[in-house]
Protein backbone atom coordinates (compact mmCIF):
# COMPACT_ATOMS: atom_id res chain seq x y z
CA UNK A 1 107.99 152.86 217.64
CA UNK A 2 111.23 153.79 215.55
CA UNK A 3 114.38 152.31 216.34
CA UNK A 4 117.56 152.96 215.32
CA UNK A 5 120.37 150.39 215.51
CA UNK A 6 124.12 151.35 215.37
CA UNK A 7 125.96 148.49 213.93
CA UNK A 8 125.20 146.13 211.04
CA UNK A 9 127.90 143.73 211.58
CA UNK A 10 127.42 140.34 212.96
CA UNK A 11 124.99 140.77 216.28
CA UNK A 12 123.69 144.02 214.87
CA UNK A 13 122.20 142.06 212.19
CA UNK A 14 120.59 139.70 213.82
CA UNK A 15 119.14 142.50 216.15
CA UNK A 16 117.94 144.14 213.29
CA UNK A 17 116.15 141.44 211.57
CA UNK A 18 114.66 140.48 215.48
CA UNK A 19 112.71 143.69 216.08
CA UNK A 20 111.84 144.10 212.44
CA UNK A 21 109.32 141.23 212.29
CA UNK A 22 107.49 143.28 215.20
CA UNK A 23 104.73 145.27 212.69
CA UNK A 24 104.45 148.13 215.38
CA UNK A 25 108.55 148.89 215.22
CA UNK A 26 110.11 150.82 212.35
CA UNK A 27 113.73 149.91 211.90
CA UNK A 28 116.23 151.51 210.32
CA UNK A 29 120.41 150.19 210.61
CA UNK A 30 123.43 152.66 210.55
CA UNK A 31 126.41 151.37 209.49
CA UNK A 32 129.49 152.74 207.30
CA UNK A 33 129.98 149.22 205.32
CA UNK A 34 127.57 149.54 202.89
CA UNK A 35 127.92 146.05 201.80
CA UNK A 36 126.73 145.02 205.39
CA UNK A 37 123.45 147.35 204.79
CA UNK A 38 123.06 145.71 201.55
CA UNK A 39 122.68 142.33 202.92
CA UNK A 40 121.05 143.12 205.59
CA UNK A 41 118.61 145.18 203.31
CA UNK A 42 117.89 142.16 201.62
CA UNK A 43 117.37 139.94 204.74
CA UNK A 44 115.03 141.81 206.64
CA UNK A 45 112.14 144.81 206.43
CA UNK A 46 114.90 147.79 207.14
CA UNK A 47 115.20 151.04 206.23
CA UNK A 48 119.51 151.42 205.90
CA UNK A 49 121.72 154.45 206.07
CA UNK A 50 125.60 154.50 205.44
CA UNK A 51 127.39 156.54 207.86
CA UNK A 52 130.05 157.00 210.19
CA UNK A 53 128.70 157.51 213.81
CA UNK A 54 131.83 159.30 214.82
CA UNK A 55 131.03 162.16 212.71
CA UNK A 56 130.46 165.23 214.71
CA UNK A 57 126.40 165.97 215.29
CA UNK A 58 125.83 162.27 213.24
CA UNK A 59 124.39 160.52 216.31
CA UNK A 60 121.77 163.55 217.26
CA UNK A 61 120.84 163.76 213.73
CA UNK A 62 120.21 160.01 213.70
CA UNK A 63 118.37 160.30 217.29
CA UNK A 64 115.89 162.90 216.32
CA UNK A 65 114.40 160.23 213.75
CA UNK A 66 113.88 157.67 216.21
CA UNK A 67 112.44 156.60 219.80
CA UNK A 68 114.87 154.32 220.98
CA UNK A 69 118.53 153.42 219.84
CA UNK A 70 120.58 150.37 219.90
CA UNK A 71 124.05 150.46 220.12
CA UNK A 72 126.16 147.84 218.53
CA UNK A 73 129.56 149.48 217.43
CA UNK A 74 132.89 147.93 218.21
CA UNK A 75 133.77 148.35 221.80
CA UNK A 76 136.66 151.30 220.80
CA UNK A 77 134.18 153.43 219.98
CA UNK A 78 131.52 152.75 222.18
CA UNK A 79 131.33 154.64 225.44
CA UNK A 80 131.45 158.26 223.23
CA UNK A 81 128.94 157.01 221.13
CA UNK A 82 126.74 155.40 223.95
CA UNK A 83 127.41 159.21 225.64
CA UNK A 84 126.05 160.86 222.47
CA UNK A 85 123.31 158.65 222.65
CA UNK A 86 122.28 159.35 226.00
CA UNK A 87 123.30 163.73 225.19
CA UNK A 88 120.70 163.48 222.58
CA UNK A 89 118.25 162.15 225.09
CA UNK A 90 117.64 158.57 223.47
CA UNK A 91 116.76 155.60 225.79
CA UNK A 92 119.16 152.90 224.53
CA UNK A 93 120.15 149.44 224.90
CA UNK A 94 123.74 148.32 224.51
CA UNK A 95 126.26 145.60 223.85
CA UNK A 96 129.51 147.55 222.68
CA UNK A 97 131.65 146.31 225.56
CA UNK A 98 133.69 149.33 226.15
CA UNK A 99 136.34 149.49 228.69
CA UNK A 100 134.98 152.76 230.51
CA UNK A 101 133.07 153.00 233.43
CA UNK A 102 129.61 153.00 232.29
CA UNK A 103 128.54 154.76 235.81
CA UNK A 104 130.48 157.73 234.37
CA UNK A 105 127.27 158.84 232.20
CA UNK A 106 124.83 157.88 235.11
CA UNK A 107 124.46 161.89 236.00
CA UNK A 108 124.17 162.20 232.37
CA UNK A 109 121.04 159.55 231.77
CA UNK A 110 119.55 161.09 234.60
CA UNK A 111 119.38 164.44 233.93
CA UNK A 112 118.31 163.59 230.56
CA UNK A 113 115.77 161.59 231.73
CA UNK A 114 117.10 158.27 229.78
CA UNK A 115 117.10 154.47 230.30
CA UNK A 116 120.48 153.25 229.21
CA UNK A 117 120.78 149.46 229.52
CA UNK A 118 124.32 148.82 229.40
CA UNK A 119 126.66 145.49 228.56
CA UNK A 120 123.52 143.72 226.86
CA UNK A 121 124.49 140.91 225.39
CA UNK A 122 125.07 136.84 226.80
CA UNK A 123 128.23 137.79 228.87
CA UNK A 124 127.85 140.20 230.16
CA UNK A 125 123.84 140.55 229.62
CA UNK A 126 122.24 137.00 230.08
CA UNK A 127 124.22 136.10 232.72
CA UNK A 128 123.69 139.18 234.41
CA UNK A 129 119.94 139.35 234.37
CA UNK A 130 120.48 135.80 235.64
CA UNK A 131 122.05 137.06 238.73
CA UNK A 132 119.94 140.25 239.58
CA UNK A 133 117.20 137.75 239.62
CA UNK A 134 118.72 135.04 241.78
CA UNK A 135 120.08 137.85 244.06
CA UNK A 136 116.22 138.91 244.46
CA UNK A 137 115.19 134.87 246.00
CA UNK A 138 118.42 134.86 248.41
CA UNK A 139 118.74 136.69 251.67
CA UNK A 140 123.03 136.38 251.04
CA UNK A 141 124.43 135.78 247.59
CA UNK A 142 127.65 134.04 248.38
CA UNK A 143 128.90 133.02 245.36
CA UNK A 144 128.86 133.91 241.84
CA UNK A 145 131.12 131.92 239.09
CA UNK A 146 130.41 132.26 234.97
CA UNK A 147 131.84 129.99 232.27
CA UNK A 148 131.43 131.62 228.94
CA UNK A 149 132.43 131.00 225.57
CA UNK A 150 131.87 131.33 221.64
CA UNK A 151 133.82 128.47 219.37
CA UNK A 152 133.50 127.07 215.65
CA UNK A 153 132.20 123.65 215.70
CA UNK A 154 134.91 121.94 214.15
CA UNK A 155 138.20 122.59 215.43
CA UNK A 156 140.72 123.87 212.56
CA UNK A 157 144.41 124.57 213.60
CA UNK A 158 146.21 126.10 214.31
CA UNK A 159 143.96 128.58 216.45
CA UNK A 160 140.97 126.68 216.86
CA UNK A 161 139.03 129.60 217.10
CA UNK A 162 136.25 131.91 214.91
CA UNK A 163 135.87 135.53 216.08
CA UNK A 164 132.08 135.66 216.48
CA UNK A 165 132.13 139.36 217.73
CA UNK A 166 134.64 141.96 216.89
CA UNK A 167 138.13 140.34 216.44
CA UNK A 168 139.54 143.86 218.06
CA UNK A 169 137.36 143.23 221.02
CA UNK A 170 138.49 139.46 221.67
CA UNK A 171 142.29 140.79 221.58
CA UNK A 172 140.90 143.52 224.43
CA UNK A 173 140.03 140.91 226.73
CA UNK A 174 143.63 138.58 226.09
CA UNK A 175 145.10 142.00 227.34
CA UNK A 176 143.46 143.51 229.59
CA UNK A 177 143.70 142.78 233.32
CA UNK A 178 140.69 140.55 234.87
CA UNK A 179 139.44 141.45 238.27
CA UNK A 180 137.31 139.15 240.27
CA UNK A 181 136.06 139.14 244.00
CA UNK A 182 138.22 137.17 246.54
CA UNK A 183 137.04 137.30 250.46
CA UNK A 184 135.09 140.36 249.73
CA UNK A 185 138.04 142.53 248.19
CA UNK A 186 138.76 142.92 244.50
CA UNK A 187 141.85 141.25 243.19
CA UNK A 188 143.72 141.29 239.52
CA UNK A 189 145.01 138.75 237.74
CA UNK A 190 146.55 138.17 233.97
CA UNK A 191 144.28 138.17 231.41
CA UNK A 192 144.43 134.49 230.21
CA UNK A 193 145.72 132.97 233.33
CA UNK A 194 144.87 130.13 235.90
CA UNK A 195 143.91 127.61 233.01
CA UNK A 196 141.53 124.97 234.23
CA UNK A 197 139.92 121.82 232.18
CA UNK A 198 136.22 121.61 232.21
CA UNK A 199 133.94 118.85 230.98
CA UNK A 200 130.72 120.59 228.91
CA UNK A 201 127.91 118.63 227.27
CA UNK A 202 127.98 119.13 223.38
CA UNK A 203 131.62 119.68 223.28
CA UNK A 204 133.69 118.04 225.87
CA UNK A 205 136.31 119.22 227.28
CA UNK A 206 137.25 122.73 227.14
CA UNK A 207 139.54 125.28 228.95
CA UNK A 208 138.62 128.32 231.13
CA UNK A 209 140.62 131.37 231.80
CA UNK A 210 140.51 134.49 233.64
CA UNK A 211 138.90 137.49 232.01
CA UNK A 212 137.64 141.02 232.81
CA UNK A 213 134.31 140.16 232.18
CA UNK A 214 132.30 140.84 235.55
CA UNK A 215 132.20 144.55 235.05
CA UNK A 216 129.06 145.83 236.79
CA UNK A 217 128.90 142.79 239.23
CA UNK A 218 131.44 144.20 241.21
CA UNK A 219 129.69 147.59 242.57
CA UNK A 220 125.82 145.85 241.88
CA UNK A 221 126.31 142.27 243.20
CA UNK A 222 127.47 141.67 247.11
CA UNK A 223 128.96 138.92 246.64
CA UNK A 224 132.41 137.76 248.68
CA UNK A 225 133.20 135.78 246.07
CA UNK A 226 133.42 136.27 242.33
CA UNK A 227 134.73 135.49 238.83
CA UNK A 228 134.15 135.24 234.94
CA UNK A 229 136.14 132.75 233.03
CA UNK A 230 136.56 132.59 229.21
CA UNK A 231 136.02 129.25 227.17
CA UNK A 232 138.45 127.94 224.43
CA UNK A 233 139.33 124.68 223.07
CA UNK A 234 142.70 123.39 225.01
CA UNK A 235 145.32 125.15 223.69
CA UNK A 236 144.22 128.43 222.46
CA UNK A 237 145.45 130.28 225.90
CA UNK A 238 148.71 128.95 226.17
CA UNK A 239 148.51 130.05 222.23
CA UNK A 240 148.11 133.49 223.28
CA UNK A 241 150.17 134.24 225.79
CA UNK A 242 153.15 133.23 224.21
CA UNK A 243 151.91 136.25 221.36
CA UNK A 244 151.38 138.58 224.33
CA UNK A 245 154.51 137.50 226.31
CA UNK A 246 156.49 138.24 223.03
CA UNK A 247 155.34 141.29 222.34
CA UNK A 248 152.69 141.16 219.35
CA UNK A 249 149.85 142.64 221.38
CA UNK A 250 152.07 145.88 222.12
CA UNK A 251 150.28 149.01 220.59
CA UNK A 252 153.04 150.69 221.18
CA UNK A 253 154.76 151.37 217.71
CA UNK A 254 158.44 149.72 217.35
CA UNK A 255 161.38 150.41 214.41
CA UNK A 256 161.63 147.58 211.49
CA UNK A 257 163.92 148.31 209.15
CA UNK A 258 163.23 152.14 209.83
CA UNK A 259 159.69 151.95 209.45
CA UNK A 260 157.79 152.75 212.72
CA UNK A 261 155.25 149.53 213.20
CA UNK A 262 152.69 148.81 215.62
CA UNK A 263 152.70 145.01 216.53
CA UNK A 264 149.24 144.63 217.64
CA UNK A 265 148.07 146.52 214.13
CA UNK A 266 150.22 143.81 212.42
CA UNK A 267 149.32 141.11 214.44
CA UNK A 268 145.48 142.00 214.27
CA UNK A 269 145.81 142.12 210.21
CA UNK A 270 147.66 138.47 210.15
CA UNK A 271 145.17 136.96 213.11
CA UNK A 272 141.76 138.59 211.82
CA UNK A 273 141.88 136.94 208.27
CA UNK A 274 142.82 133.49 210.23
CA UNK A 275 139.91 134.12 212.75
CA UNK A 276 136.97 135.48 210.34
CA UNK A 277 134.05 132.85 210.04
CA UNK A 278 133.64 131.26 206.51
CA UNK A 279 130.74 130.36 204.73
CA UNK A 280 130.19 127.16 206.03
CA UNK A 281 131.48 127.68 209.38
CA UNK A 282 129.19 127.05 212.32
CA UNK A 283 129.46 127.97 215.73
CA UNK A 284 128.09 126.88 219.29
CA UNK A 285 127.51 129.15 222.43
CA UNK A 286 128.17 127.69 225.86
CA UNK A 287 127.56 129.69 229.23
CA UNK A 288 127.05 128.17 232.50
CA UNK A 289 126.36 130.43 235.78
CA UNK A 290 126.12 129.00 239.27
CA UNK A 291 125.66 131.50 242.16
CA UNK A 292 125.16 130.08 245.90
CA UNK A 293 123.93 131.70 248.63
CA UNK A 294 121.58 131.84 251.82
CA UNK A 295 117.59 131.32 252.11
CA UNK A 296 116.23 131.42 255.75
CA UNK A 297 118.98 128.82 257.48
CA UNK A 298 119.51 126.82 254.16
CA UNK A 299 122.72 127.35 251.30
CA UNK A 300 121.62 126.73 247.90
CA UNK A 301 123.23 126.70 244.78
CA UNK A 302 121.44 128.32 241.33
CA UNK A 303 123.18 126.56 238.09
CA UNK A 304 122.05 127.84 234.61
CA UNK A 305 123.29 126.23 231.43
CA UNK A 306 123.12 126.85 227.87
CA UNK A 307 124.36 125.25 224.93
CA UNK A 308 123.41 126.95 221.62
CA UNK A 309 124.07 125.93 218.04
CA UNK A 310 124.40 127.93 214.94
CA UNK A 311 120.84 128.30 213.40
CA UNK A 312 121.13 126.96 209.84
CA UNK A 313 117.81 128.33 208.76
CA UNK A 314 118.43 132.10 209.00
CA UNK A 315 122.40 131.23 208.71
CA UNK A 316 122.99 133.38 211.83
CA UNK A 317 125.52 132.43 214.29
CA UNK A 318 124.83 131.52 217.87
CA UNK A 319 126.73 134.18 219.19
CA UNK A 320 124.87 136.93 217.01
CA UNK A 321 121.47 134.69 218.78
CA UNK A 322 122.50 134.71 222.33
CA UNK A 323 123.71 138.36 222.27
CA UNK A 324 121.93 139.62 220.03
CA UNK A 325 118.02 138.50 220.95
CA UNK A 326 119.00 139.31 224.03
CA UNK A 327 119.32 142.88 223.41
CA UNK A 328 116.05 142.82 221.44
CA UNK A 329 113.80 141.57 223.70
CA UNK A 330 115.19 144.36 226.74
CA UNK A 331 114.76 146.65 223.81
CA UNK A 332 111.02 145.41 223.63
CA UNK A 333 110.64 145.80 227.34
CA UNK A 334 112.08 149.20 227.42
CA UNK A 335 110.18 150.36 224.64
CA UNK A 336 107.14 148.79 225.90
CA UNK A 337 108.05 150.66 229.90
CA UNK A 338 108.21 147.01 231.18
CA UNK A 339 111.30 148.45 232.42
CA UNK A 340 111.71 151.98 232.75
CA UNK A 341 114.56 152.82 235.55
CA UNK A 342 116.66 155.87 234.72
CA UNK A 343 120.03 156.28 234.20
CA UNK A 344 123.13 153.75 233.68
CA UNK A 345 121.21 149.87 234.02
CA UNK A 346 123.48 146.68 234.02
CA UNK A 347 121.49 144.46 232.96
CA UNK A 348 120.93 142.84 236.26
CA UNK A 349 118.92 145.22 237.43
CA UNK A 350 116.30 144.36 234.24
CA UNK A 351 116.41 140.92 236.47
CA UNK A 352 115.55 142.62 239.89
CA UNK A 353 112.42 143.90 237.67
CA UNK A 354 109.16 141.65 238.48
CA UNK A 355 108.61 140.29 235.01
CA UNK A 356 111.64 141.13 233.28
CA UNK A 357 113.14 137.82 233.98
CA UNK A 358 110.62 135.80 232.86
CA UNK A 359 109.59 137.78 230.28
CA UNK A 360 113.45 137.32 228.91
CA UNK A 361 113.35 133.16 229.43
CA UNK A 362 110.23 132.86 227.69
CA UNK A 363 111.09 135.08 224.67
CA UNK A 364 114.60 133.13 224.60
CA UNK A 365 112.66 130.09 224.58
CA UNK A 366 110.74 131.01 221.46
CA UNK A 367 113.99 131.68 219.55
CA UNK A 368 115.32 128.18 220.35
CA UNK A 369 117.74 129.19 222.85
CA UNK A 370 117.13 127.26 225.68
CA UNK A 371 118.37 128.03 229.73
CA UNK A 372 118.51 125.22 231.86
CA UNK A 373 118.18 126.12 235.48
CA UNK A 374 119.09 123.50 238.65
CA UNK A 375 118.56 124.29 241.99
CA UNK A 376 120.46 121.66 244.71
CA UNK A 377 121.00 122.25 248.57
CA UNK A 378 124.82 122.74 249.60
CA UNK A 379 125.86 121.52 253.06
């Protein structure tokens, strides 16, 4: 089986050096930092090649080589390279967090006869397969709620914060809109708004605020009620708001001194060297999901929690784990036919799958990354 995986950067990495200790998978990373091949070359048993996906005819070139493509680019550039993918005819798993509607390319994958699991990471990925499986043991989901969040380990000011994904990507979601599910219609709030403390083993107390994160929940999961929340270290929201309230995440260009700047481009430059993870940085991964709901004439509630630590061994961080082995073992299962569905896949229907979700627990389990699932009445 040859893979090909787009993206050599922090999660691509670690998905690369995942399937390549399979002997029956042939791996080869794409990525236009050659330094990134180069250490990635060294790390793991990977053929590399330097180029810039956005290339006209690059990503069909690339797909006639291989069986199955991964697609890790930065979420700008994702949904035209996810539709090349699926143009080519490539079954492909990916975590590139665009903001397009996936369902767009559904026609597409079908006609081409492709599997294209989208959003395939922790959030959204994990704690989606979590829910297509819970939604399988209820008659009614009810409720679905998701705490996420990616810190450093030791709290630095004056942000507090490490990008472990694409810097560019965590701006998206401090700007963009989040929509949740309220009484069974879909409402919008401010990114970064309602601000709530939390109490989380292995960290204490952190803050949670609203996101766009529940993406393919709201056409796949029937739920009345519905929401993703973001976690930070106290602080870092009020932090940003007062940069997007003044003005510094405008794209929109604006005249300094008769030079036509963009204040997001400048604020991105100034922020990303602040946010990138050091050498001896480590990071921790915390996600709890709790959906309620309806079995026979009882309400239960599902709660899944995980709390995942930079791995020192392999110096990989626990995002790059938790989103990252994630999307290798659904790329095992699709290249395996474990899961086979056509077309556009969230990944919660890879948890609707018989298997799938076990097959996903007990593969996260041998990677150290541990779910925790409690199951209580509600009255």
């Amino acid at each position: 089986m040859r893979i090909t995986v787009l993206g050599a950067g922090l999660v691509g990495s670690a998905i690369v050096q995942d399937l390549a200790q399979e002997k029956s998978f042939s791996v080869t990373a794409v990525d236009v930092d050659k330094g990134a091949l180069a250490k990635l070359q060294a790390a793991a048993a990977t053929t590399t090649v330097q180029a810039d996906v956005r290339e006209p005819g690059r990503i069909a070139a690339l797909a006639a080589g291989c069986d199955l493509m991964i697609c890790a680019v930065p979420g700008f550039m994702g949904f035209e390279t996810l539709k090349r993918i699926i143009e080519a005819g490539r079954n492909v798993v990916d975590i590139s967090f665009f903001a397009e509607d996936p369902f767009l390319l559904d026609d597409l994958a079908r006609a081409k006869n492709v599997t294209a699991v989208i959003d395939c990471g922790v959030a959204p990925g994990l704690c989606n397969i979590i829910a297509g499986r819970v939604a399988t043991l209820l008659e009614r989901v009810e409720r679905y709620v998701c705490y996420v969040g990616g810190l450093p380990k030791i709290r630095r000011w004056p942000y507090e914060y490490r990008a472990v994904f694409s810097p560019q990507d965590v701006l998206e979601e401090y700007t963009r809109p989040a929509r949740m599910v309220e009484g069974g219609e879909v409402v919008v709030r401010p990114a970064l708004s309602d601000v709530e403390l939390l109490d989380f083993a292995g960290v204490g107390t952190l803050e949670a605020f609203n996101t766009d994160g529940l993406r393919s929940l709201m056409r796949t999961l029937a739920a009345p009620f519905m929401k993703e929340k973001t976690l930070r270290y106290p602080g870092h929201a009020n932090l940003m708001r007062v940069f997007s309230q003044t003005g510094f995440f405008n794209p929109a260009p604006i005249e300094v001194e008769g030079v036509r700047v963009s204040p997001l481009a400048v604020t991105s430059r100034l922020i990303f060297d602040e946010w990138r993870m050091g050498k001896d940085d480590e990071d921790v991964t915390i996600l709890q999901v709790t959906l309620e709901g309806c079995k026979g004439e009882k309400r239960v509630r599902h709660t899944f929690d995980l709390f995942d630590q930079y791995d020192r061994a392999t110096h990989t961080t626990s995002m790059a784990r938790t989103t990252g082995y994630t999307c290798a073992i659904v790329a095992r299962q699709v290249a395996s036919g474990l899961f086979s569905q056509k077309g556009i896949c969230p990944p919660e229907f890879v948890g609707r799958v018989a298997g799938c979700y076990d097959n996903v627990m007990a593969e996260c389990d041998k990677r150290g990354i541990s779910v925790k699932e409690t199951i209580a009445a509600v009255s």
